[in-house]
Protein backbone atom coordinates (compact mmCIF):
# COMPACT_ATOMS: atom_id res chain seq x y z
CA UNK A 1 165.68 209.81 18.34
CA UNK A 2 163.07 209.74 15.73
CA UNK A 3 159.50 207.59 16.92
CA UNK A 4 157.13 206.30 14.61
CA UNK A 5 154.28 203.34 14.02
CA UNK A 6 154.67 199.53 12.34
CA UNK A 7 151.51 199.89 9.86
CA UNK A 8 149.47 197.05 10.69
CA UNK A 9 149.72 195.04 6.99
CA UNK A 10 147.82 192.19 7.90
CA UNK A 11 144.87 193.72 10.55
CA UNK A 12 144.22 197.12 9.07
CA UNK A 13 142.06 195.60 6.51
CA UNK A 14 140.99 196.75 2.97
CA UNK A 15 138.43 200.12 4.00
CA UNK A 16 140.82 202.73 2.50
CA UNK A 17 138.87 205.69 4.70
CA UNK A 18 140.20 203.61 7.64
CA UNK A 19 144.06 203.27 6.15
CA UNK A 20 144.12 207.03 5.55
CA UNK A 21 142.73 208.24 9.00
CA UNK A 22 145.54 205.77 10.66
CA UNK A 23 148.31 207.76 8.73
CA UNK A 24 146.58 211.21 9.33
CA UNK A 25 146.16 210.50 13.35
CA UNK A 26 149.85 209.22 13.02
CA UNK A 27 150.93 212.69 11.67
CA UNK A 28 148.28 214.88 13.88
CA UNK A 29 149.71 212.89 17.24
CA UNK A 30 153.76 213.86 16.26
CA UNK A 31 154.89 210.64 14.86
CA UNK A 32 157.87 211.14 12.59
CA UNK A 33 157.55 207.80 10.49
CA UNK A 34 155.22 204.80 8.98
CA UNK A 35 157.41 201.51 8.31
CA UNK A 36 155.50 198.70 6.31
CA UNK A 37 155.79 195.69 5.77
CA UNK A 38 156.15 194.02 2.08
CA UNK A 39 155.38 190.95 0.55
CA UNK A 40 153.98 190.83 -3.07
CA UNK A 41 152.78 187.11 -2.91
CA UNK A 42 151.46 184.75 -0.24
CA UNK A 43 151.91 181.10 -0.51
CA UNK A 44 148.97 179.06 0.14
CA UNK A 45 149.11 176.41 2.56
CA UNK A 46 146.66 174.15 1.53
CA UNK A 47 149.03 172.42 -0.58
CA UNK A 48 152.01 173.25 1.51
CA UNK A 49 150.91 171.66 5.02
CA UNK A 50 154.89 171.44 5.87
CA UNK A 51 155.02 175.38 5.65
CA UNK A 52 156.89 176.99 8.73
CA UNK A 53 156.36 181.00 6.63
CA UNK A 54 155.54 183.40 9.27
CA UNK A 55 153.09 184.75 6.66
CA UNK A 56 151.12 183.19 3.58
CA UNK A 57 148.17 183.52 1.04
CA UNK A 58 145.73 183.88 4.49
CA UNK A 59 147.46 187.69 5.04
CA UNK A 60 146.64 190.69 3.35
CA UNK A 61 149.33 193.21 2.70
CA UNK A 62 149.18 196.75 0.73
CA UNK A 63 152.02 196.98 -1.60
CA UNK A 64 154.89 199.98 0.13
CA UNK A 65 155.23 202.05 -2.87
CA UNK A 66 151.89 202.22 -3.79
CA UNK A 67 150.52 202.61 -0.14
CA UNK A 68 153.10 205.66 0.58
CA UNK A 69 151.99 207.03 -2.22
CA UNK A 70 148.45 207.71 -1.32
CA UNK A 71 149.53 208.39 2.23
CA UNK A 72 151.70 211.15 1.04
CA UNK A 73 149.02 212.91 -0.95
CA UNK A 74 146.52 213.30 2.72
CA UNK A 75 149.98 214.00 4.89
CA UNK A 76 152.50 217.19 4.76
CA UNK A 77 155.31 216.09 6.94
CA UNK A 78 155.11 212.31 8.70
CA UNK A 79 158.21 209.95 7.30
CA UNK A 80 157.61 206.57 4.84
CA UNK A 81 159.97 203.91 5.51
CA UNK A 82 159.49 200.42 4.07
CA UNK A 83 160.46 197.70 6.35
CA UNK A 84 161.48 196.24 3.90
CA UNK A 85 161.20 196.24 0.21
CA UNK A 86 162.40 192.68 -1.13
CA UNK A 87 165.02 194.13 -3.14
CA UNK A 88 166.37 191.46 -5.24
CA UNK A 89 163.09 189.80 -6.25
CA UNK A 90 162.48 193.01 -8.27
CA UNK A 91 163.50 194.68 -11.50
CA UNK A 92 166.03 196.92 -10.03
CA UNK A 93 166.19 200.47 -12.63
CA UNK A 94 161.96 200.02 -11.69
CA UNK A 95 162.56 200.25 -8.11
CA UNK A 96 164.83 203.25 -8.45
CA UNK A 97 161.39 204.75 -10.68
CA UNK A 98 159.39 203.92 -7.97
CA UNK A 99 161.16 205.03 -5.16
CA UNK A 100 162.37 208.50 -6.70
CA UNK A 101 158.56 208.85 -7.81
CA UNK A 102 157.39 208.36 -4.05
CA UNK A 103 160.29 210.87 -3.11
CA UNK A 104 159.37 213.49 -5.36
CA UNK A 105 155.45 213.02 -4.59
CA UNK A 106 156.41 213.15 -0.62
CA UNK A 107 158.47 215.98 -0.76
CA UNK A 108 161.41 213.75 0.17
CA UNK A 109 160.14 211.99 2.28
CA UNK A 110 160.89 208.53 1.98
CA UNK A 111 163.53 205.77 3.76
CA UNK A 112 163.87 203.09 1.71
CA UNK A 113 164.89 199.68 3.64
CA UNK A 114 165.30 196.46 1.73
CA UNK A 115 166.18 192.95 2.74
CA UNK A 116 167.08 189.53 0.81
CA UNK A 117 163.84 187.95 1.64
CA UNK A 118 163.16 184.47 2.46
CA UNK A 119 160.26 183.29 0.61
CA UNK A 120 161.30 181.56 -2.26
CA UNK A 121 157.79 181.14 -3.61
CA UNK A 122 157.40 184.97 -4.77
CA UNK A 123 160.95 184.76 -6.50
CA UNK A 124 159.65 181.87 -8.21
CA UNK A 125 156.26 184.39 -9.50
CA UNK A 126 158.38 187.23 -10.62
CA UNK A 127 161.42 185.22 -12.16
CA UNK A 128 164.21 186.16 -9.81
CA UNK A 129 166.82 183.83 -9.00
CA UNK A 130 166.19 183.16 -4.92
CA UNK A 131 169.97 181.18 -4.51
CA UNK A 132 171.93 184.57 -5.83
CA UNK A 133 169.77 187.33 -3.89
CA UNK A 134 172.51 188.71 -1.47
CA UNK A 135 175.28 188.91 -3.99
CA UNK A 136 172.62 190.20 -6.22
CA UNK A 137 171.41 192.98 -4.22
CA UNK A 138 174.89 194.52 -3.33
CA UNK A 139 175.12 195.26 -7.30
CA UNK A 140 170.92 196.75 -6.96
CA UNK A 141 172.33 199.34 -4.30
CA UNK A 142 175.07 200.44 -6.65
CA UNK A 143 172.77 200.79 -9.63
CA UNK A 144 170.23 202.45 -7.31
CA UNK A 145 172.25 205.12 -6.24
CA UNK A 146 173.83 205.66 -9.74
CA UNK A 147 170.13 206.23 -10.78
CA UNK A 148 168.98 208.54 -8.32
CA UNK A 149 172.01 211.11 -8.50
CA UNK A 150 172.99 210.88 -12.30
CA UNK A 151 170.69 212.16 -15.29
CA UNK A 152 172.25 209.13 -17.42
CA UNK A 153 174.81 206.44 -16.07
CA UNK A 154 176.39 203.34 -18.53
CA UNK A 155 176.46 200.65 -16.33
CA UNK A 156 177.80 196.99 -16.90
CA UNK A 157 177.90 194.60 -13.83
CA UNK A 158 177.25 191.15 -13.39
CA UNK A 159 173.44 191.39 -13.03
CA UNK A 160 172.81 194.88 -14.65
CA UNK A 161 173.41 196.35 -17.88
CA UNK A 162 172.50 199.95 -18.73
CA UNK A 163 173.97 201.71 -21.26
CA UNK A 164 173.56 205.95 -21.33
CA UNK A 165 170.08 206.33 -19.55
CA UNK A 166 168.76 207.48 -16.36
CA UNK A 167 165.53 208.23 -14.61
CA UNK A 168 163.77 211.42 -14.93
CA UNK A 169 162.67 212.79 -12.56
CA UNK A 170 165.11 212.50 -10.13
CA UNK A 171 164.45 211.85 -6.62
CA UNK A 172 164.65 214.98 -4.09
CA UNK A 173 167.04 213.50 -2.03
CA UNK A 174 170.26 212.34 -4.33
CA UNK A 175 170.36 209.52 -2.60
CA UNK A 176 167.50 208.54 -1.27
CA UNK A 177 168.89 206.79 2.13
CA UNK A 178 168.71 203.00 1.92
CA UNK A 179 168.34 200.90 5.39
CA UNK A 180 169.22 197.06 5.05
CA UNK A 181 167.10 194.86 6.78
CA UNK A 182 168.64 191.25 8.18
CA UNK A 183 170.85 190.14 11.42
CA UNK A 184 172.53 186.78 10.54
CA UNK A 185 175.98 187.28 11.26
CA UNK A 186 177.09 186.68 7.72
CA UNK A 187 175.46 189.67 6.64
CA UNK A 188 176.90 191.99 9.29
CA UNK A 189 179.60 193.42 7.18
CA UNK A 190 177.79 193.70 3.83
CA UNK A 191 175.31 196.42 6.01
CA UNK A 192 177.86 198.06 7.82
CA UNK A 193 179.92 198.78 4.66
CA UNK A 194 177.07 199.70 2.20
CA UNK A 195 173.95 200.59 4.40
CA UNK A 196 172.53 204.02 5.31
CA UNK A 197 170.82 202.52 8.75
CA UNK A 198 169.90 199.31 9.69
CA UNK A 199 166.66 197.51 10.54
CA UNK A 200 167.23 194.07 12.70
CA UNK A 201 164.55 192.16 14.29
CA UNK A 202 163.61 193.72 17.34
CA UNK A 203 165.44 192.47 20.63
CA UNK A 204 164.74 193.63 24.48
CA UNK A 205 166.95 196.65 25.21
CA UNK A 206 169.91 194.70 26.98
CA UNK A 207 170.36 192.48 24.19
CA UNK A 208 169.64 195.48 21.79
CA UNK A 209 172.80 197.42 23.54
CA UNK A 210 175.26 194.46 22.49
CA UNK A 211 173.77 194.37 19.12
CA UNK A 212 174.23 197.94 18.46
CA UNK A 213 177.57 197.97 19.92
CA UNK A 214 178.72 194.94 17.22
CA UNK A 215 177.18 196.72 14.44
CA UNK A 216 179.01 199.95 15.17
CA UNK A 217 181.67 198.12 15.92
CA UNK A 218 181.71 196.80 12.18
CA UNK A 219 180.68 200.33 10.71
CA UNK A 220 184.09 201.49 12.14
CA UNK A 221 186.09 199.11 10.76
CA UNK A 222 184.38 199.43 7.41
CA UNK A 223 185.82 203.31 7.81
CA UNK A 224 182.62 204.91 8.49
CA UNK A 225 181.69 206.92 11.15
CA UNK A 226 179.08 204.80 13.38
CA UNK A 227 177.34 208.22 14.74
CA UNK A 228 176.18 209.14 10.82
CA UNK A 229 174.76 205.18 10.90
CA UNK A 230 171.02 205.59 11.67
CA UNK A 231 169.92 201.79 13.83
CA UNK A 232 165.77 201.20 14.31
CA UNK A 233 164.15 199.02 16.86
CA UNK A 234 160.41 198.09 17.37
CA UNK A 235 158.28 198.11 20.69
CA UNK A 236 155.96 195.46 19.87
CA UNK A 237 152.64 195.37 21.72
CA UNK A 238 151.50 192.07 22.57
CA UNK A 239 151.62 191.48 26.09
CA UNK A 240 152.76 194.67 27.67
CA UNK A 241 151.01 197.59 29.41
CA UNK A 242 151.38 201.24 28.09
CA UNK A 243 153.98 201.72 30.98
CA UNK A 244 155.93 199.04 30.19
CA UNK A 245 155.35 199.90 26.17
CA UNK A 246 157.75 203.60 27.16
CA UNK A 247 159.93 201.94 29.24
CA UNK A 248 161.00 199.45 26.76
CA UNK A 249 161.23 202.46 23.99
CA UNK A 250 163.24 204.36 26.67
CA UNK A 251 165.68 201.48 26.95
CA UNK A 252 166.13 201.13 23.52
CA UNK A 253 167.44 204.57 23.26
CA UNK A 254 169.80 204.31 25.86
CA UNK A 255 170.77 201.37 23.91
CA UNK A 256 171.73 203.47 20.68
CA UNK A 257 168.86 203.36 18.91
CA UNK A 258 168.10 206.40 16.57
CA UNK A 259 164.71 205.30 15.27
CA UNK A 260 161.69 203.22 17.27
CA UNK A 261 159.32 202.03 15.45
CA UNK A 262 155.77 201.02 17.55
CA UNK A 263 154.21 197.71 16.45
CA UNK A 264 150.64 197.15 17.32
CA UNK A 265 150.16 193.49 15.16
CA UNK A 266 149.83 190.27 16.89
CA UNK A 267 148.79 191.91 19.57
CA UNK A 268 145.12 191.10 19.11
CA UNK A 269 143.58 193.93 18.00
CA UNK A 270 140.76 193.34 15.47
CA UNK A 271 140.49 195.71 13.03
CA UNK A 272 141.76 199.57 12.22
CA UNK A 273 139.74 201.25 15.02
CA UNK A 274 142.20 199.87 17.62
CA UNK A 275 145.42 200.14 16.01
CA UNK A 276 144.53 203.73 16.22
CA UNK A 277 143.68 204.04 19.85
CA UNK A 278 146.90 201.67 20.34
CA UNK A 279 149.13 204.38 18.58
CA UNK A 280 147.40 207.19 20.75
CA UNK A 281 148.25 205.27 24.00
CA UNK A 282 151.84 204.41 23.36
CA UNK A 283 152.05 208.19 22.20
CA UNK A 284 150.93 209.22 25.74
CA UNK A 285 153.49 206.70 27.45
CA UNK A 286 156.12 207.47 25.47
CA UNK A 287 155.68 211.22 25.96
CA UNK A 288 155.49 211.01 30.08
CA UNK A 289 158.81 208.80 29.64
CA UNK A 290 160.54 210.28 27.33
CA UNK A 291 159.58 213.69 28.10
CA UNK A 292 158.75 214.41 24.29
C-alpha cells in the first residue's frame, strides 16, 4: 500500500517558499505521493446566491500540471497524482503534451486521474460542451494513450481528428497510468473497463470494503484482473485524533485499498505551517499502526 498527502488547494495559500517546503517535508518524511485538486475557474456567488458548488471564485487553487511541475524540479522521488484533472473540459492532444511533459520532467513520475466534472460554469469559459462530457472523455483516454506510446497516430473519432502526428517527446512511462475519478453507479463500468485505478470519494472503511468489493467485482467481469486495478482512499482530518487518523488508514487497507491519500483541508488549519505539522503527525500514527 502506497501513503501519501491531499495538497491543501484552497489553505496552502500563494507564498511559493511555503508550497515547496510542504512537498520537500512530504518527500523527506517517506510519503510516496501528492494528489491535487483541480479546478481552472471559480464561479462567483454574488450573482449566483442559489449556488450549492462545494467550491467557487472565494477558493484559490494552483493549476496540477503546472504545480507538479515545479514540485518535481525541488523533489527526486515523491509521486504526483492529480485528483483529478477535468478531462473533458480540455483540449485533449494538449493534455497528453502536458502530462508527458510533467512525466519526462519527473522522471516518470506522474498518475494522472481525471473525472467528468460538475461545474458547468468552467465548460462554459473554455468552450466545452458540459451535456456530452462522459461520452466525450471515453474517446480523450483512447487518444491519450495513442499519444503517449506512438511517435505519430491518424486518428478519426467522433470528437477527435488527428491525422499522422504525435507528441514529441514522449512520456517515460508509455502509458502514463490514468485513474478515473467518480462513484455514481452509472459510471461503474466505464472505470472498471477503461481505468488504470480508481479514485471515489472517500467512505469509512466498512463501507469502503463493499465498495471495493463492487468495483472489483466489475473489473472482473470487464476481463481484467482486479489485483493489477490500483483503488485510493483519503483519511480526512477534521474531527479525528492522530490515533484515530491510523486506525482509519489501517482499515482502509484491510478494506483493499492500494493507495491512501491524507487530507488535512477543512479541518481548520490556517495556513501552510500546519498542514505541515498535520502531515508529520499522521506520518507518526500511521507508522506505529501500520508498522511502516
Amino acid at each position: 500500500m502506497q501513503i501519501g498527502v491531499v495538497f491543501p488547494q484552497t489553505e496552502i495559500g500563494d507564498d511559493a517558499a511555503k508550497v515547496r517546503e510542504y512537498a520537500s517535508t512530504a518527500e523527506t518524511l517517506g510519503y510516496d505521493h501528492i494528489l491535487a485538486f483541480d479546478h481552472v475557474l471559480g464561479a462567483n456567488k454574488a450573482s449566483r446566491p442559489d449556488w450549492k458548488g462545494p467550491y467557487s471564485a472565494d477558493d484559490s487553487f494552483h493549476e496540477p500540471f503546472v504545480l507538479f511541475s515545479h514540485l518535481a524540479a525541488i523533489t527526486t522521488r515523491i509521486g504526483f497524482a492529480s485528483g483529478i484533472v477535468i478531462l473533458p473540459q480540455r483540449q485533449t492532444a494538449l493534455v497528453a503534451k502536458q502530462a508527458a511533459a510533467l512525466d519526462v520532467l519527473s522522471g516518470g513520475r506522474l498518475r494522472l486521474g481525471i473525472g467528468i466534472g460538475w461545474n458547468a460554469v468552467e465548460f462554459e469559459a473554455l468552450g466545452q460542451n458540459f451535456h456530452d462530457r462522459g461520452r466525450r472523455s471515453e474517446e480523450q483516454v483512447e487518444v491519450l494513450r495513442q499519444l503517449w506510446t506512438h511517435e505519430a497516430i491518424t486518428f478519426q473519432g467522433k470528437w477527435h481528428s488527428i491525422t499522422d502526428a504525435g507528441i514529441k517527446p514522449l512520456p517515460v512511462q508509455r502509458p502514463i497510468p490514468i485513474w478515473f475519478g467518480g462513484d455514481s453507479e452509472p459510471v461503474l463500468p466505464r472505470i472498471a473497463r477503461l481505468a488504470d485505478g480508481w479514485i471515489p470519494r472517500p467512505l469509512p472503511p466498512a463501507e469502503k470494503r463493499r465498495q471495493v468489493a463492487r468495483m472489483q467485482e466489475l473489473v472482473r467481469e470487464a476481463g481484467r484482473d482486479p489485483a493489477t486495478f490500483g483503488i485510493e482512499s483519503w483519511v480526512n482530518a477534521a474531527d479525528k485524533t492522530p490515533a484515530e487518523w491510523a486506525e482509519e488508514a489501517a482499515g482502509l487497507r484491510e478494506a483493499g485499498c492500494t493507495h491512501i491519500s491524507f487530507n488535512s483541508m477543512r479541518a481548520g488549519l490556517d495556513g501552510a505551517d500546519k498542514h505541515i505539522d498535520a502531515i508529520k503527525r499522521f506520518r507518526e500514527a500511521a507508522a506505529r499502526r501500520l508498522n511502516m
